[in-house]
PDB file of N, CA and C in Angstrom:
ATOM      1  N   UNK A   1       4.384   8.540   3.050  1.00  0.00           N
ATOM      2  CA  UNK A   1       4.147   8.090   1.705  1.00  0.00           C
ATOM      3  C   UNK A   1       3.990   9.299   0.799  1.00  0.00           C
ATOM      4  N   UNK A   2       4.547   9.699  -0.310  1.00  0.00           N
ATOM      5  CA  UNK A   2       4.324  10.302  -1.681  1.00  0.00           C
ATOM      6  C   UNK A   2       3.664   9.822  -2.815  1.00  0.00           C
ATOM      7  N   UNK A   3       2.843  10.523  -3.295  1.00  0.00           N
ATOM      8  CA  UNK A   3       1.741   9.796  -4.036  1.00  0.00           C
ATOM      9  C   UNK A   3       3.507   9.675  -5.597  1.00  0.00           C
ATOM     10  N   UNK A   4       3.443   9.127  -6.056  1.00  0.00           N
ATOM     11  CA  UNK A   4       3.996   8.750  -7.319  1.00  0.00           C
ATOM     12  C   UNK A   4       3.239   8.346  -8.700  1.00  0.00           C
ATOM     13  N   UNK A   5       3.686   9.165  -9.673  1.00  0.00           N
ATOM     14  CA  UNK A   5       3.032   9.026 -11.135  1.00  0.00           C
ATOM     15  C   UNK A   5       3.543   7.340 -11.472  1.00  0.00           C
ATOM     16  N   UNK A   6       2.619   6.739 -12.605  1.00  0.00           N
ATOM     17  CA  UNK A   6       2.859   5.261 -12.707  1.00  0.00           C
ATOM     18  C   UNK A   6       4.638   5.697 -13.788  1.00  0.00           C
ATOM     19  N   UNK A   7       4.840   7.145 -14.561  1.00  0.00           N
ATOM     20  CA  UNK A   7       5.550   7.248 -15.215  1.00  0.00           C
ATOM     21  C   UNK A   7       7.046   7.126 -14.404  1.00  0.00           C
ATOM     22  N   UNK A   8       7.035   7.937 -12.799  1.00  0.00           N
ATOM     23  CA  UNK A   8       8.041   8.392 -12.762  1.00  0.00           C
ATOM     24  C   UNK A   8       8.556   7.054 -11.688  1.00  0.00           C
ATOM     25  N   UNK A   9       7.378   6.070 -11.003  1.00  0.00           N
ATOM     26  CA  UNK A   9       7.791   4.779 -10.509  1.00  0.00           C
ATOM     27  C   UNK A   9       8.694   3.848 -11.795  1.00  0.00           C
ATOM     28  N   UNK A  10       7.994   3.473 -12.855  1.00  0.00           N
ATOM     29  CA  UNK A  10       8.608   3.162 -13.997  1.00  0.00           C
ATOM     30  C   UNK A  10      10.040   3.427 -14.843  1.00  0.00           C
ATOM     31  N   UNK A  11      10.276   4.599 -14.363  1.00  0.00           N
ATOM     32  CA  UNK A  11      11.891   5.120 -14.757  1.00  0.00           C
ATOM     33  C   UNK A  11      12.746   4.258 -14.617  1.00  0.00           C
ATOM     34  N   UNK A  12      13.184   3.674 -16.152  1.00  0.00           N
ATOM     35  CA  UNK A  12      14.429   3.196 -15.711  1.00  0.00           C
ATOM     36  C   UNK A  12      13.951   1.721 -15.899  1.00  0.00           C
ATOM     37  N   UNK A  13      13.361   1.637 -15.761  1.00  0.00           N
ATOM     38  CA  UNK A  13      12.713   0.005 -15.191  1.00  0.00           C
ATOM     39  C   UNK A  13      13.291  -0.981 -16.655  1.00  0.00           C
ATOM     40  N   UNK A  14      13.593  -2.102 -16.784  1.00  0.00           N
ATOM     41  CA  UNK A  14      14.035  -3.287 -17.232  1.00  0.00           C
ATOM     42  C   UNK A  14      12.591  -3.548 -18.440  1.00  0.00           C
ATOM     43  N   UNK A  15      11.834  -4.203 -17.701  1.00  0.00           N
ATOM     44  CA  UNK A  15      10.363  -4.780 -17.671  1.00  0.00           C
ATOM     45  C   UNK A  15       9.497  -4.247 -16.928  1.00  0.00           C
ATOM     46  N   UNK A  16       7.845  -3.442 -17.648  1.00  0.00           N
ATOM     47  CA  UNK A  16       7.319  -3.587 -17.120  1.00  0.00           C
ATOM     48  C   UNK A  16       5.912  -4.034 -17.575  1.00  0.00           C
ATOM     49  N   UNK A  17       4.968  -4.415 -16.587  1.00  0.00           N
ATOM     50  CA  UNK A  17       3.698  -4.634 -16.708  1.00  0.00           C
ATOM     51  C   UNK A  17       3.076  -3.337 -17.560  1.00  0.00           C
ATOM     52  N   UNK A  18       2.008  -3.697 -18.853  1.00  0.00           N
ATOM     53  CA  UNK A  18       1.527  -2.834 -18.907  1.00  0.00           C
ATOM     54  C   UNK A  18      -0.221  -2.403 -18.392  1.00  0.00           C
ATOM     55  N   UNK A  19      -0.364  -1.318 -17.671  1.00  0.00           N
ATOM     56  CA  UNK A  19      -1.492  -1.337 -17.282  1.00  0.00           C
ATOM     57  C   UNK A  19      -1.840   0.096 -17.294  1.00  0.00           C
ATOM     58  N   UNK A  20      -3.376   0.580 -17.428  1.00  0.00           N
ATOM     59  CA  UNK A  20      -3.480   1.977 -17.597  1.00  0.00           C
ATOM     60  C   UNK A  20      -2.759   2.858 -16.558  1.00  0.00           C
ATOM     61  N   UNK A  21      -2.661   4.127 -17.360  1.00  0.00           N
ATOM     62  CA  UNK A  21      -2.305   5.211 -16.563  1.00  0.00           C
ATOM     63  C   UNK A  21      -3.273   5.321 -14.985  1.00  0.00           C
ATOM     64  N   UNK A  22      -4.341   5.546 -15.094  1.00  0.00           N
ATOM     65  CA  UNK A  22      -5.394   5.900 -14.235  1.00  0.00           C
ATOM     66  C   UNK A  22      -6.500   4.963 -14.035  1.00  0.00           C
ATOM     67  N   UNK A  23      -6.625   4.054 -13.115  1.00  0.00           N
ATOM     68  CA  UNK A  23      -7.663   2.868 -13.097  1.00  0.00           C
ATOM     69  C   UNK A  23      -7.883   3.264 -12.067  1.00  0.00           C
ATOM     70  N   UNK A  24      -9.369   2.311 -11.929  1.00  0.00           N
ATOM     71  CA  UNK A  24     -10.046   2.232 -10.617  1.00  0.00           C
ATOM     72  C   UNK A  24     -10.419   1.122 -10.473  1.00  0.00           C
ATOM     73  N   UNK A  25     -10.443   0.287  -9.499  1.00  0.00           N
ATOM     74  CA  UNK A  25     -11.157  -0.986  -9.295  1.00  0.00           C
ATOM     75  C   UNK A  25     -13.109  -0.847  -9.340  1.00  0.00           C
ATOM     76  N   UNK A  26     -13.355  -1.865  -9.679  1.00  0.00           N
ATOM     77  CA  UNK A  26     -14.807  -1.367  -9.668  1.00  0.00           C
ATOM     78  C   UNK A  26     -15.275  -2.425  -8.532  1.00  0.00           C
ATOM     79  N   UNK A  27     -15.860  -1.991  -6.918  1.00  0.00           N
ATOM     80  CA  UNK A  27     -15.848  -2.911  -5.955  1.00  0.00           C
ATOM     81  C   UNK A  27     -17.450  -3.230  -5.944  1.00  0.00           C
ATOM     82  N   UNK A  28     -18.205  -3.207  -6.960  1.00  0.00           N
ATOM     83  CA  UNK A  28     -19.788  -3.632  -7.406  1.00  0.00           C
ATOM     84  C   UNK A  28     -19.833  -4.583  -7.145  1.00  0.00           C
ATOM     85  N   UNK A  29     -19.213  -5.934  -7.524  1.00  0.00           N
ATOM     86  CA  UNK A  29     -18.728  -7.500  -7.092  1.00  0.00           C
ATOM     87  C   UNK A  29     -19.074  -8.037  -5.847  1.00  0.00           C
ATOM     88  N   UNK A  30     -18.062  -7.066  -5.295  1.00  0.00           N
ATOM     89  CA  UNK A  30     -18.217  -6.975  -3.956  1.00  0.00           C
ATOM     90  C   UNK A  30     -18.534  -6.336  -2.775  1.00  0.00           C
ATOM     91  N   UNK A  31     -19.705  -5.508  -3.134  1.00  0.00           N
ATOM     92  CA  UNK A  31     -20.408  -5.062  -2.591  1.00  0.00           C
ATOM     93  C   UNK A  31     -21.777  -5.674  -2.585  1.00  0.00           C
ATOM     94  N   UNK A  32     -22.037  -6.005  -3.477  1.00  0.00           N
ATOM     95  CA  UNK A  32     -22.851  -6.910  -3.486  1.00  0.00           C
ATOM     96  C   UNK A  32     -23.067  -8.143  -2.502  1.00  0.00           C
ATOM     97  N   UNK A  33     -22.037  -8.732  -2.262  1.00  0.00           N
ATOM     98  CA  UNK A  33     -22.162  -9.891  -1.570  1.00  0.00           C
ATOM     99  C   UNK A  33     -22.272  -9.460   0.078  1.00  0.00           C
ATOM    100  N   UNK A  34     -22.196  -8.037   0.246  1.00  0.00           N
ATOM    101  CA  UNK A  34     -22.320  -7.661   1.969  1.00  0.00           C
ATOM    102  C   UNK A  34     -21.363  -7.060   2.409  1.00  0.00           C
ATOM    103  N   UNK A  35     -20.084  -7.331   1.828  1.00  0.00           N
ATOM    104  CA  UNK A  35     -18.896  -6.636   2.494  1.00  0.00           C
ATOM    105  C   UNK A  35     -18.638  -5.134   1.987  1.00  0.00           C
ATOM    106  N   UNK A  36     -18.211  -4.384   3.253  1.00  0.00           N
ATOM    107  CA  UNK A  36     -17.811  -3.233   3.126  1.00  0.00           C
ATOM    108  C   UNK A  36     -16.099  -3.019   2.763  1.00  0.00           C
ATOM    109  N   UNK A  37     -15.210  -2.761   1.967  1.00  0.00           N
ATOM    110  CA  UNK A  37     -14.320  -2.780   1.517  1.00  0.00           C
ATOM    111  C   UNK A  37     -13.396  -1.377   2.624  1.00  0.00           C
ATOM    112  N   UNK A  38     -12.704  -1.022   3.342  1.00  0.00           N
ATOM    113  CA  UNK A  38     -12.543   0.280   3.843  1.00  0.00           C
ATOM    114  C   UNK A  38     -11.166   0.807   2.662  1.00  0.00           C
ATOM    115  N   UNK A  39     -11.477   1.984   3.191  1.00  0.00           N
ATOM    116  CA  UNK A  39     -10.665   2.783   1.921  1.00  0.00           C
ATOM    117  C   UNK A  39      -9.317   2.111   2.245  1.00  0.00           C
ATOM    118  N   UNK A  40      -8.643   2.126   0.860  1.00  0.00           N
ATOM    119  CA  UNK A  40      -6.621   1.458   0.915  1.00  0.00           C
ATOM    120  C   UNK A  40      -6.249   2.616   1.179  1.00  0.00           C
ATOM    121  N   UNK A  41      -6.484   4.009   1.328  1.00  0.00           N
ATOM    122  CA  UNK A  41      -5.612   4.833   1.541  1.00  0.00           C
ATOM    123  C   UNK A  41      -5.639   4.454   3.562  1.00  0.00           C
ATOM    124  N   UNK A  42      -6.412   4.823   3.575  1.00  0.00           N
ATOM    125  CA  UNK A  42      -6.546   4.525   5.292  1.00  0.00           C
ATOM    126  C   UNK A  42      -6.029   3.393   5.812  1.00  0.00           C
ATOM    127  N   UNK A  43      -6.113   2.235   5.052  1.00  0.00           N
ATOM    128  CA  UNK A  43      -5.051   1.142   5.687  1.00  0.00           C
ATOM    129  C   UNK A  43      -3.902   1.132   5.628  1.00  0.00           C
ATOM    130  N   UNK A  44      -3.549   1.701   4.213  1.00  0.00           N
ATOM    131  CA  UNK A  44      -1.871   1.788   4.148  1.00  0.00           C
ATOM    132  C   UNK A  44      -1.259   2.704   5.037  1.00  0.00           C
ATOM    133  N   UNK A  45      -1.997   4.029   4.982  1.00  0.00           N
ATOM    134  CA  UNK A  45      -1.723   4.886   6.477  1.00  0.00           C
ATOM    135  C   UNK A  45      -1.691   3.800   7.611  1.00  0.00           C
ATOM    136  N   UNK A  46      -2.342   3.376   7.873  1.00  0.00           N
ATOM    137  CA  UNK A  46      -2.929   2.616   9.749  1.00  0.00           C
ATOM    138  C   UNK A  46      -1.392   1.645   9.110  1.00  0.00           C
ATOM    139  N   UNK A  47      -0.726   1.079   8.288  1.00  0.00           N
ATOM    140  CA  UNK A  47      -0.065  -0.082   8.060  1.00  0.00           C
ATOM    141  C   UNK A  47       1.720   0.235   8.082  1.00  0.00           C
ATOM    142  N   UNK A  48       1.936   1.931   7.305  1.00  0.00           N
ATOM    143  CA  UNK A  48       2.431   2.636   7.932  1.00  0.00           C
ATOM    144  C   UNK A  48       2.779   2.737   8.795  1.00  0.00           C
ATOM    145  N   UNK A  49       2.159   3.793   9.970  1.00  0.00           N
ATOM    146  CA  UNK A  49       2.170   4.259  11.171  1.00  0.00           C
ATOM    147  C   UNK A  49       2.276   2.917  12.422  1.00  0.00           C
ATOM    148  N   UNK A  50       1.829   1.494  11.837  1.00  0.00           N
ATOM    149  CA  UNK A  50       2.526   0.318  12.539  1.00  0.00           C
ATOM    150  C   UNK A  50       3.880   0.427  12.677  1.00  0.00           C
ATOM    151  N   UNK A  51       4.526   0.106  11.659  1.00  0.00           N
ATOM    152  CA  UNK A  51       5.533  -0.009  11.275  1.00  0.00           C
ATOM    153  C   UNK A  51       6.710   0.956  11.766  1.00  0.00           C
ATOM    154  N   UNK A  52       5.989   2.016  11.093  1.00  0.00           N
ATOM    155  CA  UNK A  52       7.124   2.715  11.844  1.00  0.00           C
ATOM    156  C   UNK A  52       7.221   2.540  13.586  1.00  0.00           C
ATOM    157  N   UNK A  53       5.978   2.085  14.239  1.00  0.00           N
ATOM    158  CA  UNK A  53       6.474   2.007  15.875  1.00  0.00           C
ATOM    159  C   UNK A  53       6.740   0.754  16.060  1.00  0.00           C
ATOM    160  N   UNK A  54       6.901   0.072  15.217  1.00  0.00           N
ATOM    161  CA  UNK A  54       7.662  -1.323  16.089  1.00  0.00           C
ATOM    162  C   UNK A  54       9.260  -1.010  15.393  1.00  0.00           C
ATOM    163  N   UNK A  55       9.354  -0.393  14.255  1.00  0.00           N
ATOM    164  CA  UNK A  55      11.056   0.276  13.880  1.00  0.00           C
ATOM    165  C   UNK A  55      11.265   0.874  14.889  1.00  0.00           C
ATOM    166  N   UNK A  56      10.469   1.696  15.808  1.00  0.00           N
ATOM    167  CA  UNK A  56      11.502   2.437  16.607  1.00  0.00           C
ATOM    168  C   UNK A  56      11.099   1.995  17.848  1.00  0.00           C
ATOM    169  N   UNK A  57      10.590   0.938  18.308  1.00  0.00           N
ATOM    170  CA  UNK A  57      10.541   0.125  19.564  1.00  0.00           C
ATOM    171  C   UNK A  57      11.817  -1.147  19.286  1.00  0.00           C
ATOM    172  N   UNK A  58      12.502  -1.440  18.194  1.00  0.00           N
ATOM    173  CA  UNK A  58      13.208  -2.601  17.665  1.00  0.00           C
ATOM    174  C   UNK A  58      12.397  -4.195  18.142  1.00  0.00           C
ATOM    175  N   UNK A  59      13.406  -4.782  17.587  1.00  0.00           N
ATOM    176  CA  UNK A  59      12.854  -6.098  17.929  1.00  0.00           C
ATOM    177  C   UNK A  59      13.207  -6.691  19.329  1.00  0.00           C
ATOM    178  N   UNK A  60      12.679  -7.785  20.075  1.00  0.00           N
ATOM    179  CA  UNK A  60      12.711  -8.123  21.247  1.00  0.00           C
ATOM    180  C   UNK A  60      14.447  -8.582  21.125  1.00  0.00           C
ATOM    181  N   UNK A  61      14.871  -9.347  20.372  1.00  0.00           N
ATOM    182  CA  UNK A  61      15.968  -9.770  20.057  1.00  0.00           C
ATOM    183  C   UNK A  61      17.281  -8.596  20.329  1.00  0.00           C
ATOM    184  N   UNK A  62      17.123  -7.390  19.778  1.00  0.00           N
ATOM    185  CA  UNK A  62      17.698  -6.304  19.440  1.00  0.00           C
ATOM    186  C   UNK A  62      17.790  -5.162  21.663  1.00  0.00           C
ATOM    187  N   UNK A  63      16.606  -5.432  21.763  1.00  0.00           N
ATOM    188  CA  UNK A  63      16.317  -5.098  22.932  1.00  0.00           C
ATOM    189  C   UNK A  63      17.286  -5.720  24.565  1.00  0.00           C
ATOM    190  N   UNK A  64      17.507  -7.144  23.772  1.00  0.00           N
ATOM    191  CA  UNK A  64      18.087  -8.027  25.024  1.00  0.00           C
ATOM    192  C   UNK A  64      19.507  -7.591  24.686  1.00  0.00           C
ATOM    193  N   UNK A  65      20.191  -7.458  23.443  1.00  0.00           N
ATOM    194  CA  UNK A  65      21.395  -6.955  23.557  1.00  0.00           C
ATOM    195  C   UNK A  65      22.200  -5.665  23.974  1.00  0.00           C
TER     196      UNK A  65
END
């Protein structure tokens, strides 16, 4: 993954949503109620690094042929 500016994802684009440059979610809400939120950078990594090993294990389908 490459981190990307919201400007240079946007290039080009048709339509887009407008939303700030630089936000943060504020997880006060929900922290409150008990839950621990784990960082999105670390899941999208862990969600990632799935992915890519079942791409290079292929599918069961792909395997029998």
């Amino acid at each position: 993954m490459t981190p990307v500016s919201t400007a240079e994802y946007t290039k080009g684009a048709d339509r887009v949503a407008v939303h700030p440059a630089n936000s943060c979610l504020d997880l006060s809400a929900i922290v409150a109620t008990g839950f621990t939120p784990r960082d999105s950078r670390a899941v999208a990594h862990e969600a990632a690094a799935a992915s890519g090993a079942r791409a290079q294990r292929g599918t069961r389908r792909e395997r029998e042929v």
